[in-house]
Protein backbone atom coordinates (compact mmCIF):
# COMPACT_ATOMS: atom_id res chain seq x y z
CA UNK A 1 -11.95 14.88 15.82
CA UNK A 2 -8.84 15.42 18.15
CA UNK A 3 -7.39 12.66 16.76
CA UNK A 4 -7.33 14.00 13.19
CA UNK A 5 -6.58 17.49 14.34
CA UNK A 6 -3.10 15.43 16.03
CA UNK A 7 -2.62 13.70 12.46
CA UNK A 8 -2.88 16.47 10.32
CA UNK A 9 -0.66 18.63 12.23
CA UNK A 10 1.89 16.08 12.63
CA UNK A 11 2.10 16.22 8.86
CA UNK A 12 1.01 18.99 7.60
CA UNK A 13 1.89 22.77 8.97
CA UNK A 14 -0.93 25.05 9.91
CA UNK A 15 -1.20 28.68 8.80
CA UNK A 16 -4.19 30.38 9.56
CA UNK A 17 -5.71 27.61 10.88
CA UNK A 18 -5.73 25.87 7.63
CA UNK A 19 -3.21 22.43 6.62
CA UNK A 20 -0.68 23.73 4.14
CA UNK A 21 -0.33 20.62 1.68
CA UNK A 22 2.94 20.53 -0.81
CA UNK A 23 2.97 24.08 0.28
CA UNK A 24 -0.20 25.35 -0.94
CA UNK A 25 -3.10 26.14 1.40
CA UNK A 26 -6.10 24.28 1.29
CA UNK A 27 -8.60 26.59 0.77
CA UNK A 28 -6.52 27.64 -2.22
CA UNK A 29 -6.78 23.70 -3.61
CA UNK A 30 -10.46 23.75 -2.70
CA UNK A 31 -11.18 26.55 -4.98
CA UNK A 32 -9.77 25.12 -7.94
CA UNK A 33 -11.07 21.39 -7.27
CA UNK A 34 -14.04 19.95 -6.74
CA UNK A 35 -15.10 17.01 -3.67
CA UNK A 36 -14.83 14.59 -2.81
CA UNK A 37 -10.48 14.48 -3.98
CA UNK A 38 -7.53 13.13 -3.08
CA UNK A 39 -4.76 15.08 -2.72
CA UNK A 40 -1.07 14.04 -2.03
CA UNK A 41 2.20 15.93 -1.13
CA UNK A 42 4.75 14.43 -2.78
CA UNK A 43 7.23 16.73 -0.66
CA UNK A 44 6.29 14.55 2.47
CA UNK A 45 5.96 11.13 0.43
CA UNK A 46 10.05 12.03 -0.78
CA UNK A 47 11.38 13.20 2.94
CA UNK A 48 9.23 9.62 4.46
CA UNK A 49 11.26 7.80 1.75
CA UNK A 50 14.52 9.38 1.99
CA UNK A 51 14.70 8.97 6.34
CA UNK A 52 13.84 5.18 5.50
CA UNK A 53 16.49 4.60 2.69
CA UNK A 54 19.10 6.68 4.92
CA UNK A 55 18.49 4.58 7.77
CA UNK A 56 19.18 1.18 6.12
CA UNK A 57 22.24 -0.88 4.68
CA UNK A 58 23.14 -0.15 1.29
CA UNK A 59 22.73 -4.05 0.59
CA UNK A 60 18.42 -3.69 1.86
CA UNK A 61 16.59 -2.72 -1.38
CA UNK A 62 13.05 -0.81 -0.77
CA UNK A 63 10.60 -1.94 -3.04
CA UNK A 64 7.53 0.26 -2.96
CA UNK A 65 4.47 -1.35 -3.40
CA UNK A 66 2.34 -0.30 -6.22
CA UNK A 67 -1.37 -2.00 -4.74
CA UNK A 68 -1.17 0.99 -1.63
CA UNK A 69 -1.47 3.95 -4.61
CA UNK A 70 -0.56 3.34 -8.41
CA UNK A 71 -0.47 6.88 -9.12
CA UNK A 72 1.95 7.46 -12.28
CA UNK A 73 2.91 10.53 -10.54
CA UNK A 74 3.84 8.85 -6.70
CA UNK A 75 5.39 5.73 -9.06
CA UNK A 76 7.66 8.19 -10.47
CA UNK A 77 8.81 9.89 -7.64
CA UNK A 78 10.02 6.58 -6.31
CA UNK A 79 11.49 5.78 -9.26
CA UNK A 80 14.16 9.12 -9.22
CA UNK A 81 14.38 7.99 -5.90
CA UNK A 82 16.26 4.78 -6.74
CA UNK A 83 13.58 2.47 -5.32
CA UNK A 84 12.25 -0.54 -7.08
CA UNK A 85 8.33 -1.50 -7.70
CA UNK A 86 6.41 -4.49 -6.57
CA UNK A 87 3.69 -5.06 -8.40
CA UNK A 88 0.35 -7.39 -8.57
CA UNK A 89 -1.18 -7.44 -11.94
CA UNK A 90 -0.15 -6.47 -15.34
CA UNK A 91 -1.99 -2.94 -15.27
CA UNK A 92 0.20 -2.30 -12.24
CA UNK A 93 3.38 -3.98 -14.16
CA UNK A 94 2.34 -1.55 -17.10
CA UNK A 95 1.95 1.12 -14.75
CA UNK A 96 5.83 0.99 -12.98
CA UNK A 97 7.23 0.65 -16.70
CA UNK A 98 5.57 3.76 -17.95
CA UNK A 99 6.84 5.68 -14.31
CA UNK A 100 9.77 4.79 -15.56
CA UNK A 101 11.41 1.71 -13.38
CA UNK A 102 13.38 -0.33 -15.41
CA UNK A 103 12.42 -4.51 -15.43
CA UNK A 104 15.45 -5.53 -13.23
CA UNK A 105 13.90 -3.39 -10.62
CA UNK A 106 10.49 -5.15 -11.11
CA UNK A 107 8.99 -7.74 -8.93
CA UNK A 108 5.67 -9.18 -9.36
CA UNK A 109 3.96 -11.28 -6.75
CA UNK A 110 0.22 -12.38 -6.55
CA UNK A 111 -1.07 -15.48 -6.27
CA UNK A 112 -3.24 -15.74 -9.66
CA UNK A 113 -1.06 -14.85 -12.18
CA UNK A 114 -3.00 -15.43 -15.74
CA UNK A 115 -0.84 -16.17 -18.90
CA UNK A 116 -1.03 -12.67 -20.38
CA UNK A 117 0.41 -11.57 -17.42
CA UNK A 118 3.24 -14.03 -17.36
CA UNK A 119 4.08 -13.94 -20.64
CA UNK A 120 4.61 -9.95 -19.95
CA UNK A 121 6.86 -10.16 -17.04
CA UNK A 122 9.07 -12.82 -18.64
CA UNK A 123 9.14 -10.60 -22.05
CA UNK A 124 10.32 -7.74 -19.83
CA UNK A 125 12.75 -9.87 -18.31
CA UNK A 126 12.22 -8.57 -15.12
CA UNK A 127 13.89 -9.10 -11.88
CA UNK A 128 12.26 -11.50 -10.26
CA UNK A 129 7.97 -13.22 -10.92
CA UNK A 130 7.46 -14.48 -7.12
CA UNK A 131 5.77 -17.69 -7.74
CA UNK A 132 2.94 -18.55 -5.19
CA UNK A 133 2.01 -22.34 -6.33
CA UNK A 134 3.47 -25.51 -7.79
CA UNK A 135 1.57 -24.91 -11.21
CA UNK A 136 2.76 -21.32 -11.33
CA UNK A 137 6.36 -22.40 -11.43
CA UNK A 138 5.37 -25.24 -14.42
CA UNK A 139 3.52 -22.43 -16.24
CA UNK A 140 6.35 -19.83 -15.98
CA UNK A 141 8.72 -22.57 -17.33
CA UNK A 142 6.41 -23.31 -20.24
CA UNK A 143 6.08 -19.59 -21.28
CA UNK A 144 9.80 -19.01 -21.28
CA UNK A 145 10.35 -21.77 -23.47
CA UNK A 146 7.91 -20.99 -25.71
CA UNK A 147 9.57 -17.52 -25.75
CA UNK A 148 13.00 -18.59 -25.96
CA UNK A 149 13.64 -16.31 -22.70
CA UNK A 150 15.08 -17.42 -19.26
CA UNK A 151 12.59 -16.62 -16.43
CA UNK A 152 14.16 -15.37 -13.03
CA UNK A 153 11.76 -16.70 -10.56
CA UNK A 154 11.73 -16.70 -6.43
CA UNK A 155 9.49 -18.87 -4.41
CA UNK A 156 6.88 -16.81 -1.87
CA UNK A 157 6.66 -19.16 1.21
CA UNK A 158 4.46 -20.14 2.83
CA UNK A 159 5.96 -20.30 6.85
CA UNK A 160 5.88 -23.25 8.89
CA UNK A 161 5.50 -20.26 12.46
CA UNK A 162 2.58 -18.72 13.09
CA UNK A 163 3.90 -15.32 13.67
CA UNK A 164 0.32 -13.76 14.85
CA UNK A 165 0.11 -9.98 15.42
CA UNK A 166 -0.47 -8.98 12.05
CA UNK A 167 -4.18 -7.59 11.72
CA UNK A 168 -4.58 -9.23 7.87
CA UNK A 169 -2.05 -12.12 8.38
CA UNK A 170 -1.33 -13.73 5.22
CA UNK A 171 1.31 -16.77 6.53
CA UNK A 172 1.96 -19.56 8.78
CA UNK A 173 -1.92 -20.86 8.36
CA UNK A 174 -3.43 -23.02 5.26
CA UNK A 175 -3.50 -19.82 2.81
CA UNK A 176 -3.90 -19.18 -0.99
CA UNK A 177 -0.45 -16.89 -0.57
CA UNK A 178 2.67 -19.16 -1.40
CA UNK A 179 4.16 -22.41 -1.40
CA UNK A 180 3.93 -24.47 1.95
CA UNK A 181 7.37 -24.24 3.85
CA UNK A 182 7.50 -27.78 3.85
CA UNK A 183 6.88 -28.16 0.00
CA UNK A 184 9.55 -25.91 -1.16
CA UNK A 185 12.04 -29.09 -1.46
CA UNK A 186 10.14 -30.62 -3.83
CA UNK A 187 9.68 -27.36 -6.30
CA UNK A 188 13.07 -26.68 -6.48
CA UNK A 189 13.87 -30.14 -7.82
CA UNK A 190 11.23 -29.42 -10.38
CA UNK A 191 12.93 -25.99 -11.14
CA UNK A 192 16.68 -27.60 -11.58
CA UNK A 193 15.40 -29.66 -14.00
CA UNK A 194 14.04 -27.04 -16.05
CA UNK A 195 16.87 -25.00 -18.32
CA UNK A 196 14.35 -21.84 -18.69
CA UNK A 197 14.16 -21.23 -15.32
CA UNK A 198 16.57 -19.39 -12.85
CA UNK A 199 16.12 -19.52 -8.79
CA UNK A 200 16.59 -16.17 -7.93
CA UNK A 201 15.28 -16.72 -4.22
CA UNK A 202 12.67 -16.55 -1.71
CA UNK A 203 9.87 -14.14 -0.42
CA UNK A 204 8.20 -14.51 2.81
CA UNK A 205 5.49 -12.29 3.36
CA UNK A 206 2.94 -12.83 7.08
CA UNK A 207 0.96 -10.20 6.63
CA UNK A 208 -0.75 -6.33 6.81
CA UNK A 209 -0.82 -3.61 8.92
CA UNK A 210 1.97 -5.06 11.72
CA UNK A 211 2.08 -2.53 14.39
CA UNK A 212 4.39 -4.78 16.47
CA UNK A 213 8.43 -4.06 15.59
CA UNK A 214 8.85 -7.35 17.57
CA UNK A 215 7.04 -9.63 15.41
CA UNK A 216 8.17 -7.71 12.42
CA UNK A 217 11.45 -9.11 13.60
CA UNK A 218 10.99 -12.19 14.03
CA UNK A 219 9.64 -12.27 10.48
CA UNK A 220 12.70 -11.38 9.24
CA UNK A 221 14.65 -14.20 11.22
CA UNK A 222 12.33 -16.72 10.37
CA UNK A 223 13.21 -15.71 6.58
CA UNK A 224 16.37 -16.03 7.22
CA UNK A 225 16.22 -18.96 8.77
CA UNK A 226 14.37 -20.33 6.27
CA UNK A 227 16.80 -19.08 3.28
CA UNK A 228 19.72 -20.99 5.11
CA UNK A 229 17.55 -24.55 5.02
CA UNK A 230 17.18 -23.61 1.35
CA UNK A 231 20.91 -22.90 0.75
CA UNK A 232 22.50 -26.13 2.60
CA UNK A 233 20.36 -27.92 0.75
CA UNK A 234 21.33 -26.56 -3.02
CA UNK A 235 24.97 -27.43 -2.01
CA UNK A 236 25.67 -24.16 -0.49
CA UNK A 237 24.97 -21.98 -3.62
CA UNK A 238 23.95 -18.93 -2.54
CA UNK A 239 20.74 -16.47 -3.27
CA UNK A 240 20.30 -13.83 -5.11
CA UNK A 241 17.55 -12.40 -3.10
CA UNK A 242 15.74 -11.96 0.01
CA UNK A 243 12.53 -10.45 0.30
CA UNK A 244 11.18 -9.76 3.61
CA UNK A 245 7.81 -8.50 2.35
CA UNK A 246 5.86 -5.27 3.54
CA UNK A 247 3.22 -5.22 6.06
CA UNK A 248 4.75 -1.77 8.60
CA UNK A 249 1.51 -0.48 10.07
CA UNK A 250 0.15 2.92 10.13
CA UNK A 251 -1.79 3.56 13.68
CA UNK A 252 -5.31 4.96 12.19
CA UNK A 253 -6.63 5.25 15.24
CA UNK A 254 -5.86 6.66 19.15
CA UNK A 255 -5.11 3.53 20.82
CA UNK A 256 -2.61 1.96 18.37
CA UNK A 257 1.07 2.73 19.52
CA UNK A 258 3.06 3.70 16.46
CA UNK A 259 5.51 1.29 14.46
CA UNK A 260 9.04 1.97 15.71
CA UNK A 261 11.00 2.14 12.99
CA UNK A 262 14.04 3.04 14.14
CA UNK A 263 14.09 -0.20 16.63
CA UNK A 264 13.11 -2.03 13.41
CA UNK A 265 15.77 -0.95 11.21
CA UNK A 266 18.06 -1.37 13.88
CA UNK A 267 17.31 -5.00 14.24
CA UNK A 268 16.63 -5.43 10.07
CA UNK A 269 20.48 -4.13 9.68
CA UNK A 270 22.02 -6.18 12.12
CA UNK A 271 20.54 -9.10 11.21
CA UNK A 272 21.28 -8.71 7.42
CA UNK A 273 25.36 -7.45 8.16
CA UNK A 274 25.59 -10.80 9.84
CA UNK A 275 24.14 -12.54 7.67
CA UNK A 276 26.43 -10.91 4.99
CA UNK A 277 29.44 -12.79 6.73
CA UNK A 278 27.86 -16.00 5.45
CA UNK A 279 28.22 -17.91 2.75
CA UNK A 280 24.75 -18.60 2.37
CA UNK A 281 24.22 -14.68 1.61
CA UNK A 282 27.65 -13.61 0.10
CA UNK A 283 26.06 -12.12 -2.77
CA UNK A 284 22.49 -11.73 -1.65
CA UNK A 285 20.20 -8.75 -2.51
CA UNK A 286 17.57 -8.03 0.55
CA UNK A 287 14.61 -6.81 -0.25
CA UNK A 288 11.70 -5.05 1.61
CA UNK A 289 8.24 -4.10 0.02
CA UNK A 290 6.70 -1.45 1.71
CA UNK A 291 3.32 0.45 0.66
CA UNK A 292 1.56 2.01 3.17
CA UNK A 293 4.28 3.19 5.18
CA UNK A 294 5.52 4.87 2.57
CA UNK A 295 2.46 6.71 1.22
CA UNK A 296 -0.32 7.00 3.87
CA UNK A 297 0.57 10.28 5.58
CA UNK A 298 1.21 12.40 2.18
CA UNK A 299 -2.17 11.96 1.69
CA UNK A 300 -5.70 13.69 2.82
CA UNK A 301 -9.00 13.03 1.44
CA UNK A 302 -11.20 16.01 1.52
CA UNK A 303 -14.90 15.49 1.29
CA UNK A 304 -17.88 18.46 1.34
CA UNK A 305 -21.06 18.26 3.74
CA UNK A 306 -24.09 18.36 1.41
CA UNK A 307 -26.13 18.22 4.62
CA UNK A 308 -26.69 18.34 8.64
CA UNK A 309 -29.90 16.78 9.85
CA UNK A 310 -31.20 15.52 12.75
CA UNK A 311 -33.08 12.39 13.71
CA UNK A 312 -34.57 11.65 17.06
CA UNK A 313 -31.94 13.55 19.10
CA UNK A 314 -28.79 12.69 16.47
CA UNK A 315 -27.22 14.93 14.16
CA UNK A 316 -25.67 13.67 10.85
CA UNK A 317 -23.30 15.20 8.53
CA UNK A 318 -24.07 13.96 5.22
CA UNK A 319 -21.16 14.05 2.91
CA UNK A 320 -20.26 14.06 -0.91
CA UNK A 321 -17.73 10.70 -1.26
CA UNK A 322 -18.48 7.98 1.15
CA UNK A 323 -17.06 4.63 0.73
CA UNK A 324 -17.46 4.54 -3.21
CA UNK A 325 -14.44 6.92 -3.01
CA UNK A 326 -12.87 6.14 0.39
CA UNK A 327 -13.16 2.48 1.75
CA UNK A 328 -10.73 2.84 4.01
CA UNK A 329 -11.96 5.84 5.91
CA UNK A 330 -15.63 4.13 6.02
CA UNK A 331 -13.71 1.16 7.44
CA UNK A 332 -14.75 -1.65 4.76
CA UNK A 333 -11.33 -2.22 3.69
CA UNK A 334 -10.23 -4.95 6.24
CA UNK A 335 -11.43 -3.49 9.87
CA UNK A 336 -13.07 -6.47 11.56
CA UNK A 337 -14.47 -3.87 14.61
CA UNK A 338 -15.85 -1.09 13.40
CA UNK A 339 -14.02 2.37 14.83
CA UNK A 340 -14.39 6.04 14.11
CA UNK A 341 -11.52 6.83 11.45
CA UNK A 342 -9.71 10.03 12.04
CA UNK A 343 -11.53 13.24 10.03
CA UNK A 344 -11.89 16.36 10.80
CA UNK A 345 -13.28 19.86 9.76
CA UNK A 346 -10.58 21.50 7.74
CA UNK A 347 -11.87 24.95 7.50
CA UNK A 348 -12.92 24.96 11.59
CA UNK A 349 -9.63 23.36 12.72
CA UNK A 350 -9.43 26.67 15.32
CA UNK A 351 -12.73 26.51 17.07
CA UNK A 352 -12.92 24.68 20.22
CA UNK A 353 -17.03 24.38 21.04
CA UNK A 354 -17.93 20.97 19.76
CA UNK A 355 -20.91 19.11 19.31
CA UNK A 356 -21.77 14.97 18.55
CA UNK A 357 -22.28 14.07 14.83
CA UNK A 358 -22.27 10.92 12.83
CA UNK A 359 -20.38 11.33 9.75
CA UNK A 360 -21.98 9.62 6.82
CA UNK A 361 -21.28 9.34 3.10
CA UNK A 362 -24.17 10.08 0.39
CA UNK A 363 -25.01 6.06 -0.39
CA UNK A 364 -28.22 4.08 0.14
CA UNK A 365 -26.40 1.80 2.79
CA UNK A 366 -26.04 1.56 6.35
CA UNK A 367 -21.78 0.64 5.64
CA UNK A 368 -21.68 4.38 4.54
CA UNK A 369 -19.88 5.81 7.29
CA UNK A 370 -16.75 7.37 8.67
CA UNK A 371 -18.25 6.96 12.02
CA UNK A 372 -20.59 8.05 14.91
CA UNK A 373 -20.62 10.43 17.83
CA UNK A 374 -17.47 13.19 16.84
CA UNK A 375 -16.89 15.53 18.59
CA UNK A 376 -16.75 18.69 15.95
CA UNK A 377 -17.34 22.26 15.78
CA UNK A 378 -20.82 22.80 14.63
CA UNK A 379 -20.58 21.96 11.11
CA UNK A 380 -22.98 23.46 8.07
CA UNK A 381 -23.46 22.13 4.68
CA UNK A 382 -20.33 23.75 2.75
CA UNK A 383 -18.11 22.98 5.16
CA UNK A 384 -14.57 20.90 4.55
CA UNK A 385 -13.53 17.61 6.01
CA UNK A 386 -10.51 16.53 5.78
CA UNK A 387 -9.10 12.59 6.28
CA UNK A 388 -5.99 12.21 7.17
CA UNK A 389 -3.43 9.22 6.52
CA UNK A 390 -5.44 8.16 2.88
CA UNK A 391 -2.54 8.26 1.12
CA UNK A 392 -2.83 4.78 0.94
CA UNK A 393 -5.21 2.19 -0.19
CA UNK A 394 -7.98 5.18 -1.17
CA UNK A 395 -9.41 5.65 -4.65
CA UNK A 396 -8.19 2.54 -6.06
CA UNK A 397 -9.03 0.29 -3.45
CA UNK A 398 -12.63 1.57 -3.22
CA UNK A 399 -15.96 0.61 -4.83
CA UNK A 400 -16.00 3.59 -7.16
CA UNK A 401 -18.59 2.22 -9.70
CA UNK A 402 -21.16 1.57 -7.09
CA UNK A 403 -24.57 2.99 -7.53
CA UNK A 404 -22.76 5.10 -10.33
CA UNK A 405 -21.61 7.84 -8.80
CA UNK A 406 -19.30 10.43 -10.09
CA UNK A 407 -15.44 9.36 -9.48
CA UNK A 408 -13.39 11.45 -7.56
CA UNK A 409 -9.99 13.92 -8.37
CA UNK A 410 -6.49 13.26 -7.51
CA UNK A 411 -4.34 16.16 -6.98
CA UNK A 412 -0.28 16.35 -6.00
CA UNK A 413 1.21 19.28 -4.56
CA UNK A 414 4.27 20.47 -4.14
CA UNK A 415 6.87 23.46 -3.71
CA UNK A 416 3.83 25.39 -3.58
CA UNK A 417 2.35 24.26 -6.52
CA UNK A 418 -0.38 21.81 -7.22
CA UNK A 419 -1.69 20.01 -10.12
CA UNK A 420 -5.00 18.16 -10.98
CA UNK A 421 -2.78 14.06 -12.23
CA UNK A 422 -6.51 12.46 -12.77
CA UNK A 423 -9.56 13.95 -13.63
CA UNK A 424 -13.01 13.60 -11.91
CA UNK A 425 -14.95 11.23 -14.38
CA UNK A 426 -18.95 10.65 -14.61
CA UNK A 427 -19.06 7.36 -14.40
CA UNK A 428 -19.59 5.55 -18.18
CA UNK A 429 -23.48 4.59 -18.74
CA UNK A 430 -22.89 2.13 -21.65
CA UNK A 431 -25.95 0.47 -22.20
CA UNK A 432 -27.63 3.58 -22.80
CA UNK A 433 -25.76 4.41 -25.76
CA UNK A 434 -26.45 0.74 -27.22
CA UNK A 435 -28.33 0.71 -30.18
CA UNK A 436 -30.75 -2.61 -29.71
């Protein structure tokens, strides 16, 4: 647990031995809130956004990613923070209108796009539907017509490169996510010859969780690389925009080194001034998507042990939210090797004699759990535990209707205040209200 201990001291200060989140202890949230919860300082999400923004051109847009945590309330602070949203569905397009962005700072990318959800984005009119196949292009064209509208659209690519690293890589390899480098010619004669649709530009996007700066880098010159091929052959006419993509990892666990970001932006800024001196890019918008990055540390999940036992020599801590409420932490969320995901005991965080414990959640399935062997104060049932870094990719992303458990909170704190944003729910048992 001396990992987490690292984590949530790196974020969060410590008073009394206790994290102070948003300014309010967590013993204080505790009382009010009942496990397992969520619970996000918007305070840190707003200082992590504003040292990103100050550290890049005024001509690189951040577009926060809505899949890493849809909350209304996170959406929103982005929005008063001048970002724009990415988004992946129409409940998430829904959800970045009602926080308040405005459609031209709306992107929506995904590769199955139904017809509801196209016919939404081009009735918005927003900025930009990133289309990820041949027949998404034809059926965005059809739509606009039969809406009278004129649909911005940019291609996702995609790349020819390989650029390998990336622990979910989404590029360079036969993949549902875009439209094959070497295809692109041929879609963009289809799209001049259709009046309803504009070319705003392209998106190139390799892949999750990049912990390498380097090949983050070379992403972004590939792009560009690739824009330029696009522009010479449209007769020089330049694009509108440039979307690098997300994908900045967050190092979960001891051995990963930590994205350097200021090497990154270094590079990102350089490479997009000069390209600024170019025709190609005279009036060209850059983009970059991130989610994770953005949200992961103003988050902790805080989970209750129900019980301690012991089998043949082991002791387990049995929890209240396993991986219904946290799939991340419980490492089913992506994690090809199984590792012990930083948690800790929030309410022993000053007590130095440890013992071993496997930290489990409270479902009938070997996949429940955080991990094995910590090395934590002696933990009782009542106790606190606290994961750091879920932020990101937590309630949403997790199985909550699985053997119908109870959902979980989601509280946001700051200035010393906190508030509950969504409700703990019983999980809806509609048959059994069926009259047969």
């Amino acid at each position: 647990m001396k990992r987490a201990r690292e984590i949530v001291k790196n974020y969060f200060k410590i008073k009394d031995f206790e994290p102070i989140i948003g300014g309010v202890r967590l013993s204080e949230i505790v009382r009010h809130v009942k496990t397992p919860a969520y619970v996000y300082d918007l305070d840190i999400l707003k200082q992590t956004y504003t040292k990103l923004r100050h550290s890049l051109n005024s001509d690189i847009r951040i577009f926060y990613s809505l899949k890493a945590n849809p909350l209304v309330c996170i959406c929103n602070s982005f929005h008063k923070m001048n970002a724009g949203a990415e988004v992946a569905s129409l409940g998430e397009l829904e959800t970045a209108i009602c926080a308040g962005f405005p459609p031209e700072k709306i992107i929506f990318a995904g590769p199955g796009k139904q017809r509801h959800e196209l016919e939404a984005a081009v009735g918005y009119g927003i900025l930009s539907i990133n289309a990820e196949s041949r027949d998404e292009v034809k059926a965005i064209g059809t739509i606009a017509g039969s809406m009278r509208k004129r649909a911005r659209v940019s291609l996702r690519i995609n790349p020819k490169k390989n650029l390998s690293g990336s622990q979910l890589q989404m590029g360079g390899y036969p993949s549902p996510f875009g439209i094959d480098e070497e295809k692109i010619p041929g879609v963009l004669s289809m799209m001049n010859s259709c009046r309803e649709l504009e070319f705003a530009g392209i998106h190139v996007f390799v892949g999750n969780q990049i912990m390498d700066p380097g090949l983050a880098i070379e992403n972004v010159q590939n792009t560009l690389d690739i824009a330029r091929g696009i522009v010479a052959a449209r007769s020089g006419s330049s694009l509108k925009l440039v979307n690098f993509g997300g994908g900045i990892g967050i190092p979960y666990y001891s051995r990963q080194e930590e994205f350097d970001i200021v090497r990154f932006n270094r590079e990102l800024n350089r490479l997009t001034q000069l390209s600024g001196k170019e025709n190609a890019f005279e009036k060209t918008l850059f983009l970059m998507e991130p989610g994770r990055y953005l949200v992961a540390g103003c988050g902790v999940f805080l989970t209750k042990v129900v019980y301690i036992k012991e089998s043949r020599g082991k002791k387990f801590a049995v929890v209240d939210g396993g991986m219904n409420a946290n799939s991340m932490a419980t490492g089913n969320l992506g994690q090809k090797i199984p590792r012990n995901f930083p948690i800790c005991c929030a309410n022993r965080m000053n007590e130095t004699d440890t013992e071993k414990f496997d930290i489990v959640g409270p479902l009938c399935t070997p996949m429940d759990i955080y991990g094995r062997d910590y090395d934590s104060p002696r933990m009782s049932r009542g106790d606190i535990l606290c994961a750091p870094l879920s932020g990101a990719y937590g309630f949403t992303a997790s199985p909550g209707r699985f053997l119908s458990r109870d959902s979980c909170a989601e509280v946001a704190a700051s200035g010393g205040k906190f508030r509950v944003v969504r409700q703990k729910e019983r999980t809806e048992h509609i048959l059994a209200k069926q009259n047969f």
